[in-house]
C-alpha atoms as a PDB file:
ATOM      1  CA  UNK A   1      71.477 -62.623 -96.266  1.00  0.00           C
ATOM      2  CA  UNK A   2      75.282 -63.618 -96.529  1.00  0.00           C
ATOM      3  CA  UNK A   3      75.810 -62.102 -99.234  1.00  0.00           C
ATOM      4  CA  UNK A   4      74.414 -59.253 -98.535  1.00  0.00           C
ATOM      5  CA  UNK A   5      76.224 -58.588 -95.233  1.00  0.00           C
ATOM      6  CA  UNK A   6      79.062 -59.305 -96.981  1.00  0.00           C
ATOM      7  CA  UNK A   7      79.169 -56.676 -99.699  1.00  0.00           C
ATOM      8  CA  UNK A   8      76.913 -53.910 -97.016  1.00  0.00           C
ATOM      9  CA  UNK A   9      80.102 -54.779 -94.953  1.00  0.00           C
ATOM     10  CA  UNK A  10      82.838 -54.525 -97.857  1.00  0.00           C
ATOM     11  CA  UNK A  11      81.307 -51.469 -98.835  1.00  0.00           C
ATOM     12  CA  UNK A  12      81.627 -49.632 -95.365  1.00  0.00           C
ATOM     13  CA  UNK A  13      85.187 -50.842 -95.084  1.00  0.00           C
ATOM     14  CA  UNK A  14      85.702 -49.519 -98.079  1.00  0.00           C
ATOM     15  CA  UNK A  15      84.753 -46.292 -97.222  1.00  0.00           C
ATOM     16  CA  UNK A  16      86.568 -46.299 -94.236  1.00  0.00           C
ATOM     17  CA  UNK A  17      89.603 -47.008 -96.199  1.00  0.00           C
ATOM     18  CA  UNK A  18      88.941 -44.437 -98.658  1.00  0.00           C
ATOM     19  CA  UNK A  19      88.904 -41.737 -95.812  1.00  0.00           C
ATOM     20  CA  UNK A  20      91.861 -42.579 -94.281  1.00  0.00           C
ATOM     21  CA  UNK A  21      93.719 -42.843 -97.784  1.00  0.00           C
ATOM     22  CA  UNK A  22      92.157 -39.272 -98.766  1.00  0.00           C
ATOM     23  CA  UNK A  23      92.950 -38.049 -95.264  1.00  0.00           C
ATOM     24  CA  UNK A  24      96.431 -39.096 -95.631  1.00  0.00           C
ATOM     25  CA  UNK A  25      96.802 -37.721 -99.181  1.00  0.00           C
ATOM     26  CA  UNK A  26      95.472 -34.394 -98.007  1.00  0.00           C
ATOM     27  CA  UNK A  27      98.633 -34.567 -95.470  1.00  0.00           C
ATOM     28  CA  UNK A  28     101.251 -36.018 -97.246  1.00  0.00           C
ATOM     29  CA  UNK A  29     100.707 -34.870-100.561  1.00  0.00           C
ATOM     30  CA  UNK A  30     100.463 -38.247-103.828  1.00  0.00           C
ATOM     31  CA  UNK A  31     103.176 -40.212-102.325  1.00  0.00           C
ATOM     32  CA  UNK A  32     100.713 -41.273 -99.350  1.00  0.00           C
ATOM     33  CA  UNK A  33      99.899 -44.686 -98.571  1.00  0.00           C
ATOM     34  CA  UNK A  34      97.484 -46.254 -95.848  1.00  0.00           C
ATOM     35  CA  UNK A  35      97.707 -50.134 -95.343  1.00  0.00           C
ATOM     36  CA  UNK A  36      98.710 -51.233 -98.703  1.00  0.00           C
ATOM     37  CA  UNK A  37      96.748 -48.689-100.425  1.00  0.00           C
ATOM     38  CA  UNK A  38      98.484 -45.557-102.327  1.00  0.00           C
ATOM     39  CA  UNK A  39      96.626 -42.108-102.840  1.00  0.00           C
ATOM     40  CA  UNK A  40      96.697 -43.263-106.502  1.00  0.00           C
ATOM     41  CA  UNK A  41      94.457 -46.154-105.759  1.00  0.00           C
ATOM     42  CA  UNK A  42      91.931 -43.494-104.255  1.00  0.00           C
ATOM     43  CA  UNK A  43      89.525 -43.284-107.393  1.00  0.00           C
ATOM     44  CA  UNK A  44      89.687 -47.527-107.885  1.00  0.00           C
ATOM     45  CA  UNK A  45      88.492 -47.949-103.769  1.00  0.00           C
ATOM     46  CA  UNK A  46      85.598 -45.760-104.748  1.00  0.00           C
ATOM     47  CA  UNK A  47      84.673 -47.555-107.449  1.00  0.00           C
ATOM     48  CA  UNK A  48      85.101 -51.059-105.517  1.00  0.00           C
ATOM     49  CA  UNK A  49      83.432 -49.934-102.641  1.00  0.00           C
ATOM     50  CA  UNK A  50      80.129 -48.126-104.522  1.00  0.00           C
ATOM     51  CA  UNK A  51      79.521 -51.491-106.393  1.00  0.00           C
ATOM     52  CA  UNK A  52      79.733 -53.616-103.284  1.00  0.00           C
ATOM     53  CA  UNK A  53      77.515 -51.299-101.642  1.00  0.00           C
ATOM     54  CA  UNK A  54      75.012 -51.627-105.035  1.00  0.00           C
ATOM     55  CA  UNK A  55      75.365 -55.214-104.871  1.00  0.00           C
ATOM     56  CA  UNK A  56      73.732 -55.556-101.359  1.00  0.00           C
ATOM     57  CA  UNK A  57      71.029 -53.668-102.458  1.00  0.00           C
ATOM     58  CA  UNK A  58      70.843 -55.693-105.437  1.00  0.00           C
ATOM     59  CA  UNK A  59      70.949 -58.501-103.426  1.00  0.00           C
ATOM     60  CA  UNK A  60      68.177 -57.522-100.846  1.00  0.00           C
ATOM     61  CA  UNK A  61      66.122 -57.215-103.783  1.00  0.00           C
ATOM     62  CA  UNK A  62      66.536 -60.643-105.407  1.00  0.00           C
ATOM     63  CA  UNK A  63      65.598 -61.868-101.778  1.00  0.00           C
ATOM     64  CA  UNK A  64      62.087 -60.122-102.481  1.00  0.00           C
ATOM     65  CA  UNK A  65      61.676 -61.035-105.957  1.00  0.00           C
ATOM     66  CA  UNK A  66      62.725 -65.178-105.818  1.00  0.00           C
ATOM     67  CA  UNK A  67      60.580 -67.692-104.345  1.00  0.00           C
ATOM     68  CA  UNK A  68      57.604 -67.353-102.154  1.00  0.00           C
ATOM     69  CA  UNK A  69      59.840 -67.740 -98.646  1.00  0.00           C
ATOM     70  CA  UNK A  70      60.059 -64.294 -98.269  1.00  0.00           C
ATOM     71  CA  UNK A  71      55.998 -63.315 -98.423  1.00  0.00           C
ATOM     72  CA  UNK A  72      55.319 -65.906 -95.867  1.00  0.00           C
ATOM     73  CA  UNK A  73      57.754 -64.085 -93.764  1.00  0.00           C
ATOM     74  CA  UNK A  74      56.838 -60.423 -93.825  1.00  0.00           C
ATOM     75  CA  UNK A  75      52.936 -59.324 -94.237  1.00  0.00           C
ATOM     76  CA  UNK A  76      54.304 -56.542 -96.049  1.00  0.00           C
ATOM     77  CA  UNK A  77      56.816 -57.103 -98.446  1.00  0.00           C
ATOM     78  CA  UNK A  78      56.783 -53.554-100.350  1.00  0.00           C
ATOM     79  CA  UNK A  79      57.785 -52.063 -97.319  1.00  0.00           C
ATOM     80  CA  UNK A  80      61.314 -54.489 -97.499  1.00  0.00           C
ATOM     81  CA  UNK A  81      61.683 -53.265-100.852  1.00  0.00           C
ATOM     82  CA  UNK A  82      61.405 -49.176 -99.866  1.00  0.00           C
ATOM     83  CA  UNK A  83      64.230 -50.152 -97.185  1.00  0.00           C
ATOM     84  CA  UNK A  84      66.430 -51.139-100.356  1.00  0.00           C
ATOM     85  CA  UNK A  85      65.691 -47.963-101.997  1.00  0.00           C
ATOM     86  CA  UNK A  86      66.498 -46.102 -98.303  1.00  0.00           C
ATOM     87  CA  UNK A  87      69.763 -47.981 -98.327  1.00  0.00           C
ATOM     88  CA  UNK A  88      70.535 -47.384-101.770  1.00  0.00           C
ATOM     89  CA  UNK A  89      69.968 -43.418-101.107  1.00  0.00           C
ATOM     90  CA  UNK A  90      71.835 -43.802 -97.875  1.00  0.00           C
ATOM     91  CA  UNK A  91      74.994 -46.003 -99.737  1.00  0.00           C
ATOM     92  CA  UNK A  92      75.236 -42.775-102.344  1.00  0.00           C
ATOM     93  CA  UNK A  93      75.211 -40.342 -99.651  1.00  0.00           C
ATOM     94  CA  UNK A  94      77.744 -41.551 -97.752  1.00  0.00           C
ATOM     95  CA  UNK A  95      80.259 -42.005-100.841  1.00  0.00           C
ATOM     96  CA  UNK A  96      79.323 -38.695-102.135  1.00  0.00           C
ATOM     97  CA  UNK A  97      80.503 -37.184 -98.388  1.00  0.00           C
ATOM     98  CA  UNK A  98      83.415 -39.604 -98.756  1.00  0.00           C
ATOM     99  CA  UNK A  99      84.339 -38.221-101.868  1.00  0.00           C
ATOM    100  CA  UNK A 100      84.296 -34.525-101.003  1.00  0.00           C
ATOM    101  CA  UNK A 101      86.394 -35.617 -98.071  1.00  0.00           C
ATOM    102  CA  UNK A 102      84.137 -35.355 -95.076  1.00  0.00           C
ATOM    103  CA  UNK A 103      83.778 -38.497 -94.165  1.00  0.00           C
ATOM    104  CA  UNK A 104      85.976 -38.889 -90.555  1.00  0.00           C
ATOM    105  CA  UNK A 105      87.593 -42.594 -90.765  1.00  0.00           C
ATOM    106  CA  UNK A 106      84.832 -44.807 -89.751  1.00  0.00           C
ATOM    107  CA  UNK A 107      81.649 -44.888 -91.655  1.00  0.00           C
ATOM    108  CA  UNK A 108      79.934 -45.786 -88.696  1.00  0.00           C
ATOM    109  CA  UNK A 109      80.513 -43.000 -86.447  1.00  0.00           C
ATOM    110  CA  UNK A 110      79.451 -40.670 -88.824  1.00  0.00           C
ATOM    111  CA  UNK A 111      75.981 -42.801 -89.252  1.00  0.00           C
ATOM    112  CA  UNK A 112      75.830 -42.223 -85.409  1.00  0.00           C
ATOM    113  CA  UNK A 113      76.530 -38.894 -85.637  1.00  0.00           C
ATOM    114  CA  UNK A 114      75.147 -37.780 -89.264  1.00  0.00           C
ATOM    115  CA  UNK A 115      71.113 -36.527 -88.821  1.00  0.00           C
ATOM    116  CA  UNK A 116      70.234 -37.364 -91.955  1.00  0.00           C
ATOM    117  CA  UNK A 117      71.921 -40.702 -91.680  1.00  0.00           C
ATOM    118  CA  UNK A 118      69.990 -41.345 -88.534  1.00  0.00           C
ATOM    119  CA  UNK A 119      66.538 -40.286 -90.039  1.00  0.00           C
ATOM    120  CA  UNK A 120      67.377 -42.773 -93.050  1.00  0.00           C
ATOM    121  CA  UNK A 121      68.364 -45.401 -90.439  1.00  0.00           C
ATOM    122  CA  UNK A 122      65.497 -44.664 -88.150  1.00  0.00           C
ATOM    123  CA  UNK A 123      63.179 -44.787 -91.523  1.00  0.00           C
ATOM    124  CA  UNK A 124      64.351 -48.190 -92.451  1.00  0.00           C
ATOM    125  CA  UNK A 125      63.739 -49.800 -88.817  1.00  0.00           C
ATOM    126  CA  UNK A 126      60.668 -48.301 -89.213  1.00  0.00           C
ATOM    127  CA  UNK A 127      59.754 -49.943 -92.610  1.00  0.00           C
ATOM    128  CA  UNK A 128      61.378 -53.255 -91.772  1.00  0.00           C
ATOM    129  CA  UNK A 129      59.045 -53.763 -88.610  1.00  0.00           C
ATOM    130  CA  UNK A 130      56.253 -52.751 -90.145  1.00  0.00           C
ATOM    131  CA  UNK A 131      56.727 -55.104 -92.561  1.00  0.00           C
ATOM    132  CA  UNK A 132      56.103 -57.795 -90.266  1.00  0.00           C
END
């Protein structure tokens, strides 16, 4: 689960990075820069942050698939796994609105604000209590 917060979490700062790059390239034209980053570096932060965010799901679903742990803890595993395939839907949506610079600068906010990133995260409670 470590590792999976940790790339989930390098992923959404990634993102958050990203906007705030793009927003400040949009502004200031290809000389911009945002802590340490250049407007150059824009298409190599999308690239770092979509594989972190693959690698959690990937992650989440070697947790389902390796040892037997994991089935004594949830009386319905396959509904773990459709939360991966949520998250990995959710994970390309929110780079794709990143990338066609709608994304404000935290990736959070715009989960709390964005309805069908609420209905995603809503559907993926949903699954992982079921689950149990």
């Amino acid at each position: 689960m470590i590792a999976f917060c940790l790339f989930l979490f390098f992923s959404l700062a990634l993102i958050k990075r990203y906007a705030e790059l793009a927003h400040n390239r949009d502004r200031q034209g290809p000389s911009a820069h945002a802590r340490g980053y250049e407007a150059v570096d824009l298409p190599i932060v999308a690239t770092f942050g979509i594989a972190s965010g693959y690698l959690a799901v990937l992650v989440l679903a070697m947790y389902l698939t390796i040892g037997r742990t994991f089935s004594r803890l949830y009386s319905q595993p396959a509904l773990i796994a459709l939360t991966g395939v949520l998250l990995l839907y959710w994970i390309s949506y929110v780079w794709l609105v990143a990338n066609r610079g709608q994304m404000p600068e935290d990736p959070v906010l715009f989960a709390l604000r964005d309805g069908r990133s609420r209905v995603l995260v809503l559907l993926m409670g949903i699954c992982a209590w079921l689950a149990l």
